[in-house]
Protein backbone atom coordinates (compact mmCIF):
# COMPACT_ATOMS: atom_id res chain seq x y z
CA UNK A 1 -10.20 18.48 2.37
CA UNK A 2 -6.49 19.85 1.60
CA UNK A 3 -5.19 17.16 3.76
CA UNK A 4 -6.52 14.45 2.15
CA UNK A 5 -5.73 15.63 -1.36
CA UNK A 6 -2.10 15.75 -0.10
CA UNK A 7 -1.70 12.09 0.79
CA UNK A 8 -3.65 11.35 -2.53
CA UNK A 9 -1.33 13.46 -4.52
CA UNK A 10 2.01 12.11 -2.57
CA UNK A 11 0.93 8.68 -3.29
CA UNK A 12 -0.16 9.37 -6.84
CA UNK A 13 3.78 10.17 -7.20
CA UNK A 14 5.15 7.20 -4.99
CA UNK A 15 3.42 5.44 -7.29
CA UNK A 16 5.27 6.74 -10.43
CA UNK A 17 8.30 6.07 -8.16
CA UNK A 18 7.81 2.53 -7.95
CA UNK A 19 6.92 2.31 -11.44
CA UNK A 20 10.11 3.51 -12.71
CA UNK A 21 11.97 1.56 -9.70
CA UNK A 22 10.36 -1.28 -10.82
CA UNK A 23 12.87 -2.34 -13.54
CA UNK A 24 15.72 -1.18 -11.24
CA UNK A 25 18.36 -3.46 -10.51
CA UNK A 26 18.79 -1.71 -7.69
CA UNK A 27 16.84 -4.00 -4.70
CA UNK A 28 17.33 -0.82 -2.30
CA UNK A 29 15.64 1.66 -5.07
CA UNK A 30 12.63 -0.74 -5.30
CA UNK A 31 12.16 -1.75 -1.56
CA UNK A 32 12.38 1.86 -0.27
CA UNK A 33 10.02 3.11 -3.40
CA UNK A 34 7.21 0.29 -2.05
CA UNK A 35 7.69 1.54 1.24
CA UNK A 36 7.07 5.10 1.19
CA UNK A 37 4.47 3.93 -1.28
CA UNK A 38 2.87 1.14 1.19
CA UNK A 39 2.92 3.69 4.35
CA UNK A 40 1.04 6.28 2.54
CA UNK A 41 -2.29 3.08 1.29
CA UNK A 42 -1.75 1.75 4.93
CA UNK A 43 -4.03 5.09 6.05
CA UNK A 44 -6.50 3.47 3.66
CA UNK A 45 -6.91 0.87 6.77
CA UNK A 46 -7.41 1.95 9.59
CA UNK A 47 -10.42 2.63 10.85
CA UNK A 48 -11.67 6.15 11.71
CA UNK A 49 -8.60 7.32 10.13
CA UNK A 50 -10.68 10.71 8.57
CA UNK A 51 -10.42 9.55 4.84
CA UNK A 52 -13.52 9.79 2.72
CA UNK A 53 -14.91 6.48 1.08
CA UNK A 54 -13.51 7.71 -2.40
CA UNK A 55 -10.10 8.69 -1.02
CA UNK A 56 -10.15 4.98 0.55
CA UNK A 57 -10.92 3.97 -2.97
CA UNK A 58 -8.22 5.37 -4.83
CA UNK A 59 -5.78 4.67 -2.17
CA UNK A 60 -6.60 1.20 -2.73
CA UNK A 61 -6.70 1.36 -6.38
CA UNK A 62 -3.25 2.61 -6.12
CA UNK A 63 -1.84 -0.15 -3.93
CA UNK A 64 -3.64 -2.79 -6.38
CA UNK A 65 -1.59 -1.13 -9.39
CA UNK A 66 1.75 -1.35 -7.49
CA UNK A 67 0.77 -4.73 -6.57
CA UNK A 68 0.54 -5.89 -10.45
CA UNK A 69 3.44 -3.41 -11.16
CA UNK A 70 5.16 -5.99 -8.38
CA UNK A 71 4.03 -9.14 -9.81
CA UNK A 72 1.29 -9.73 -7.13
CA UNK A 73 -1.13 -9.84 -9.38
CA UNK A 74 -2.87 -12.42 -7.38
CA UNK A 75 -3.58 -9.77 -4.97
CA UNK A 76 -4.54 -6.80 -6.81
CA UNK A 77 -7.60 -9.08 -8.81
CA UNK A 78 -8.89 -10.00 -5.59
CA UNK A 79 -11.82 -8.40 -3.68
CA UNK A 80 -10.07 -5.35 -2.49
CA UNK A 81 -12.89 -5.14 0.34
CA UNK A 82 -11.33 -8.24 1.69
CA UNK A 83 -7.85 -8.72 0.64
CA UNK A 84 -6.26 -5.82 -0.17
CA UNK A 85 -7.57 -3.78 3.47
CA UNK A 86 -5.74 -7.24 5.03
CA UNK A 87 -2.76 -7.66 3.14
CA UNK A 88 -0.53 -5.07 4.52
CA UNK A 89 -2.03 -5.39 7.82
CA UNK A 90 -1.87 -8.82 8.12
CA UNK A 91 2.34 -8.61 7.92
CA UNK A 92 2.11 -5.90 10.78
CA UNK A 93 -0.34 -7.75 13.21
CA UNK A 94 1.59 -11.34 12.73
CA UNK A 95 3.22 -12.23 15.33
CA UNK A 96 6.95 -12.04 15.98
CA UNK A 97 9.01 -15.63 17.18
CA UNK A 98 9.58 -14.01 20.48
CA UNK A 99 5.52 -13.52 21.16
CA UNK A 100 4.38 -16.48 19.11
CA UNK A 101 6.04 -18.52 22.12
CA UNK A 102 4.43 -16.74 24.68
């Protein structure tokens, strides 16, 4: 599938992105590097999104090595099945002040 090989291949190179951004001083260069890098794994996620099981996979591999690359080691050894599919999610589905008091 050409499509998926895309978004494989686009993160493959975010990912080389963040690596070299990694020992940026720059906090912009390494926050918009995780970013683009993040949005493309996020797919990895969601359910029905059309990815195969292997393209899952290596998206997920990928966000584990940005994740040590990042210092969140912590993350990237854990199960991926149940903590890396979460982690970025998690941040999106908590809520915000303004619904929390609702």
């Amino acid at each position: 599938m050409q499509l998926e090989k895309t978004i494989l291949d686009i993160a493959a190179q975010r990912l080389k992105e963040f690596k070299s951004f990694a020992e940026s001083e720059n906090p912009d260069d390494k926050a918009n590097s995780m970013r683009d890098l993040f949005s493309l794994v996020e797919l990895a996620k969601v359910q029905n999104s059309g990815l195969t099981e292997p393209a899952i996979d290596k998206l997920l591999h990928i966000e584990a090595e940005a994740l040590a690359v990042s210092g969140q080691s912590d993350l990237a050894e854990a199960d991926p099945e149940t903590v890396l599919k979460n982690a970025t999610t998690e941040v999106f589905l908590s809520p915000t002040p303004d619904q929390a008091q609702l």
